[in-house]
N, C-alpha and C. Protein backbone atom coordinates (compact mmCIF):
# COMPACT_ATOMS: atom_id res chain seq x y z
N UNK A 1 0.85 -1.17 0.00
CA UNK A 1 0.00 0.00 0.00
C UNK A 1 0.90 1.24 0.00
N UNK A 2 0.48 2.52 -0.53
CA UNK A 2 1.55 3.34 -1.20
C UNK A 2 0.81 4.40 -0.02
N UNK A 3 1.87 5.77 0.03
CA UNK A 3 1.49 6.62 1.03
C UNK A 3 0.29 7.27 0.67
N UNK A 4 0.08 7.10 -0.70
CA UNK A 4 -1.03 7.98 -1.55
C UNK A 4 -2.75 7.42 -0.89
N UNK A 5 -2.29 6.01 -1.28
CA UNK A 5 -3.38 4.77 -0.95
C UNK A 5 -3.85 5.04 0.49
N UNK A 6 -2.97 4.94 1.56
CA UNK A 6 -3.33 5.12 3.18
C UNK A 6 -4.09 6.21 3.43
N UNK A 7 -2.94 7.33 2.50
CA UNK A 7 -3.65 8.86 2.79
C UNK A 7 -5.42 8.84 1.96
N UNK A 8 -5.62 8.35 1.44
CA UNK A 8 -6.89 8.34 0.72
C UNK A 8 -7.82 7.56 1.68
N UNK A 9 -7.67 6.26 1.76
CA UNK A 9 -8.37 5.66 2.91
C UNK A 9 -8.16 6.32 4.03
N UNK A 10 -7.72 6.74 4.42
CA UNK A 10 -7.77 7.80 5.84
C UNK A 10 -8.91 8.39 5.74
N UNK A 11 -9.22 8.65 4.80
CA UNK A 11 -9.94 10.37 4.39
C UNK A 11 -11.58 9.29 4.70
N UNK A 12 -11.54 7.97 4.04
CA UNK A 12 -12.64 7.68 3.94
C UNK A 12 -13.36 7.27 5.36
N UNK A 13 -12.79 6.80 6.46
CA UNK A 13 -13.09 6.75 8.46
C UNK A 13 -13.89 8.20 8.27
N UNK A 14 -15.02 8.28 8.44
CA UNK A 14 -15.58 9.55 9.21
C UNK A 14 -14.86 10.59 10.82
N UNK A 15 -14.21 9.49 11.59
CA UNK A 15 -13.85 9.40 12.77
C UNK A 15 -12.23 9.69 12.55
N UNK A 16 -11.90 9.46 11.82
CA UNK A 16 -9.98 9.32 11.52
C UNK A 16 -10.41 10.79 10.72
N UNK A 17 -11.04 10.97 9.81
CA UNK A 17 -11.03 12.34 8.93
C UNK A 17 -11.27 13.56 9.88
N UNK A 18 -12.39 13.19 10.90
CA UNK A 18 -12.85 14.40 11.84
C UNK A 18 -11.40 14.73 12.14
N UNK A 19 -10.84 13.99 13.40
CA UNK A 19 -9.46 14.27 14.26
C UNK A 19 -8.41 14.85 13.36
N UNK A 20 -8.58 14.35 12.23
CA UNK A 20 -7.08 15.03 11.08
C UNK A 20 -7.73 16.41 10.65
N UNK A 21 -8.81 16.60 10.61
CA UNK A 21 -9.33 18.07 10.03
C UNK A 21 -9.26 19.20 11.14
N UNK A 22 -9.49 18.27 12.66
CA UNK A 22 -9.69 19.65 13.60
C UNK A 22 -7.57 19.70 13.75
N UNK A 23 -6.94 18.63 13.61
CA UNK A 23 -5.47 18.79 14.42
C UNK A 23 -5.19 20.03 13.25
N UNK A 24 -5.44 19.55 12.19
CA UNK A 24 -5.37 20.49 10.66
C UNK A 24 -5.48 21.87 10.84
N UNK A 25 -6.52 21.94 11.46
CA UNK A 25 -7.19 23.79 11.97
C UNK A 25 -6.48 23.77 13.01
N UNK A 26 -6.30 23.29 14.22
CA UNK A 26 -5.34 24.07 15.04
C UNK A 26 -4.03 24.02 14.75
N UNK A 27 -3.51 23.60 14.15
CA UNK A 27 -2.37 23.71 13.88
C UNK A 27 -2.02 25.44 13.19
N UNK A 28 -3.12 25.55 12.10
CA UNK A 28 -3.01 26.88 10.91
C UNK A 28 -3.82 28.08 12.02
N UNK A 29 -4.16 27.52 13.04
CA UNK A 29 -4.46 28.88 14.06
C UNK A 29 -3.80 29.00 14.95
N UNK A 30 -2.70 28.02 15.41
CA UNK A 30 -1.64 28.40 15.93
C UNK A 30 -0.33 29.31 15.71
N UNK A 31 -0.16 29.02 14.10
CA UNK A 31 0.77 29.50 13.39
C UNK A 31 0.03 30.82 13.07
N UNK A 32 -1.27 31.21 12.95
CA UNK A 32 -1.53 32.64 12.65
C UNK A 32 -1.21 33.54 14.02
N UNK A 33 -1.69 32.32 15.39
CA UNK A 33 -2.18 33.48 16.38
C UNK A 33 -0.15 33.77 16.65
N UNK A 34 0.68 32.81 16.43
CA UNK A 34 1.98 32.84 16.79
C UNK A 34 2.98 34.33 16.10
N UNK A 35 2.00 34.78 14.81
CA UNK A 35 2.54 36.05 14.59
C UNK A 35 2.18 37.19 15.44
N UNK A 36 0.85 37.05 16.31
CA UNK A 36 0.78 37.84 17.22
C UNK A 36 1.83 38.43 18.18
N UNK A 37 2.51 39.73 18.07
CA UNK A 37 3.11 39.97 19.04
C UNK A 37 2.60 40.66 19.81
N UNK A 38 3.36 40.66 21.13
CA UNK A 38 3.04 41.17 23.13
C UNK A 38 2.88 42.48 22.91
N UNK A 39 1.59 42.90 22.82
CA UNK A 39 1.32 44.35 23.02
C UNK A 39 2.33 45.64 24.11
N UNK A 40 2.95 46.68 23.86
CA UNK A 40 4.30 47.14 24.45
C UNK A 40 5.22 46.99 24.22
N UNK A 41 5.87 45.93 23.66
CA UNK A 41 7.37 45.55 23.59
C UNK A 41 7.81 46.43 22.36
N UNK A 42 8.72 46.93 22.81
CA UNK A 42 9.81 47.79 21.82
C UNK A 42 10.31 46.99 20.54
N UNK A 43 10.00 47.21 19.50
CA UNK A 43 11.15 45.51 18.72
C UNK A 43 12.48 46.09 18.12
N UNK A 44 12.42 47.55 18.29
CA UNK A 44 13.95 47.59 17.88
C UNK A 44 14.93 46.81 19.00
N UNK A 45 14.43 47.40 20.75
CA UNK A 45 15.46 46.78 21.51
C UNK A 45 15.57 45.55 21.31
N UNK A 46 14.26 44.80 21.44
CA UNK A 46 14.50 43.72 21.66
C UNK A 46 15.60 43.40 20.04
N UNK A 47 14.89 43.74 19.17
CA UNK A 47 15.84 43.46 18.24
C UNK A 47 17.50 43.77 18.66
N UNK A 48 17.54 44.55 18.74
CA UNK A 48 19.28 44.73 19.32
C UNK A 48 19.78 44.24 20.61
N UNK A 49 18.90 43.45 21.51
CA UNK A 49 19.35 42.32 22.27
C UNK A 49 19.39 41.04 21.84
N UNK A 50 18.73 40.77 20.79
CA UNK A 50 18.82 39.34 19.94
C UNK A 50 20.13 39.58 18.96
N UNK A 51 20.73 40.60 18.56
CA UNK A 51 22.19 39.95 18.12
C UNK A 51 23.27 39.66 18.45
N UNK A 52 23.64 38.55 17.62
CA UNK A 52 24.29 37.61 18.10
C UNK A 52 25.68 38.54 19.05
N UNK A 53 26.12 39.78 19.15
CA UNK A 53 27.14 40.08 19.70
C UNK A 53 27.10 41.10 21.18
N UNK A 54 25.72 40.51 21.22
CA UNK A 54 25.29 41.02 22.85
C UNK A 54 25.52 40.00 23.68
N UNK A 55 25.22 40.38 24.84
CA UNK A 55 26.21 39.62 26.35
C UNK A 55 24.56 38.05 25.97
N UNK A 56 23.39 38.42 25.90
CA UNK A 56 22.27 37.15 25.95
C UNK A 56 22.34 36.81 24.42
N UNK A 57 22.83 37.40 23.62
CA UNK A 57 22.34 37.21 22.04
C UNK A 57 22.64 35.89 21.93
N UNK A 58 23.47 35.18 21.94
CA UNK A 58 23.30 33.51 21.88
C UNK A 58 22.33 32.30 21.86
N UNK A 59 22.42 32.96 23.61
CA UNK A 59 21.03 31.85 24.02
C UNK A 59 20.24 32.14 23.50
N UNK A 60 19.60 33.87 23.35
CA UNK A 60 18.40 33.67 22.54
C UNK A 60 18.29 33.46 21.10
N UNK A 61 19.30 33.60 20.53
CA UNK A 61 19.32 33.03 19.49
C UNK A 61 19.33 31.92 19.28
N UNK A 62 19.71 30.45 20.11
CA UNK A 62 19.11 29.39 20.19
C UNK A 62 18.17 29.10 20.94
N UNK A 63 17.46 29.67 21.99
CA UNK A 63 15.77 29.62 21.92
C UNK A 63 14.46 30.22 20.83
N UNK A 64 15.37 30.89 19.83
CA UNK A 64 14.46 31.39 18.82
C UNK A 64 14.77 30.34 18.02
N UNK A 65 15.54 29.39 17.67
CA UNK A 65 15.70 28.34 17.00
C UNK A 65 14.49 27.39 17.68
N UNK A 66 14.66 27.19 18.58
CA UNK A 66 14.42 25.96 19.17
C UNK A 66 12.28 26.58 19.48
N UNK A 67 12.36 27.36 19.12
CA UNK A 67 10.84 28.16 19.64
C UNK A 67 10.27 27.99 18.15
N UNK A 68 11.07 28.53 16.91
CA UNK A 68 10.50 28.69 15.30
C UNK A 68 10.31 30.02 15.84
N UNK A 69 11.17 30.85 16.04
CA UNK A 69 11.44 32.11 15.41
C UNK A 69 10.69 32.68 16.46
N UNK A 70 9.80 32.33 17.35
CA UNK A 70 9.12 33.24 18.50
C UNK A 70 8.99 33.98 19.45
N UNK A 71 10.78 34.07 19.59
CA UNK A 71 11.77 34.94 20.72
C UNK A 71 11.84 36.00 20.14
N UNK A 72 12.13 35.68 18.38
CA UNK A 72 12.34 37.53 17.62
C UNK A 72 11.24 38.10 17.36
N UNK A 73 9.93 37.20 17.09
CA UNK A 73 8.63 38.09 17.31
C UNK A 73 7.98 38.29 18.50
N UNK A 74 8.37 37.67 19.64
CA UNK A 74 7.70 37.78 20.95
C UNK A 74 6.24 37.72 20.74
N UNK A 75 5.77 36.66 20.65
CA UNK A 75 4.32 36.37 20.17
C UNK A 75 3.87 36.55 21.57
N UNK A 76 2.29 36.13 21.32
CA UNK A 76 1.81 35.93 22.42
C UNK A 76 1.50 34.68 22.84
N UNK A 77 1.44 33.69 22.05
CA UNK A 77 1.44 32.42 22.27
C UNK A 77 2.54 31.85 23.00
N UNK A 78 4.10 32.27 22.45
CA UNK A 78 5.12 32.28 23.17
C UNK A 78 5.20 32.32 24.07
N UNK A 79 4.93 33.24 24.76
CA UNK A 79 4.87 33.63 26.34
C UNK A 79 4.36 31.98 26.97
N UNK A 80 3.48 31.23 27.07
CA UNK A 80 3.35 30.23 27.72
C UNK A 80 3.76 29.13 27.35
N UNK A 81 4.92 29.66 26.24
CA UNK A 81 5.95 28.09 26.29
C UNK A 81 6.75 28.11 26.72
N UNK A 82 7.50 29.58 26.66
CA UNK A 82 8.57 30.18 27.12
C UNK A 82 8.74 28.96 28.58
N UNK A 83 8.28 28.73 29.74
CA UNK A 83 8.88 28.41 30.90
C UNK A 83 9.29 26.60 30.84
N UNK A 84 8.27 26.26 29.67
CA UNK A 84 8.19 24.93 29.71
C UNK A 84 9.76 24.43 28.40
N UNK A 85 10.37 25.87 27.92
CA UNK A 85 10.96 24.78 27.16
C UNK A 85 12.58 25.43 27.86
N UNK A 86 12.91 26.63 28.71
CA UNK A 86 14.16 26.91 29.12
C UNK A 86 14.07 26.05 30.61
């Protein structure tokens, strides 16, 4: 059975299609609400504390790796991963 074949019969479960359509939507409303940035924040500073030749620019430059870019936009979604992933 080919990936094409599975992915097609997938579609046909009423019950397997529901769960893949809602993970589907939150996923593309995560990634919209994740451009949201923290109402207040300055982004030049922060921008000029995220390069790489400031005393933190490192680390956060590998927590913006490790986040998908969400340290240099300071989303708002961010904020409540922030504790769970440093």
């Amino acid at each position: 059975m080919s990936f094409f074949a599975g992915l097609r019969e997938t579609f046909t479960l009423p019950d397997l299609r529901r769960r893949m359509l809602i993970t589907l939507l939150l996923l593309v409303i995560y990634r919209f609400a994740a451009n949201v940035p923290v109402p207040g924040v300055d982004r030049e500073i922060l921008r000029q504390v995220l390069q790489p030749d400031s005393a933190i620019g490192g680390f956060a430059q590998v927590l913006d790796l490790l986040s998908g870019g969400a340290v240099s936009n300071f989303s708002v979604l961010a904020m409540g991963v922030y504790p769970y992933i440093t």
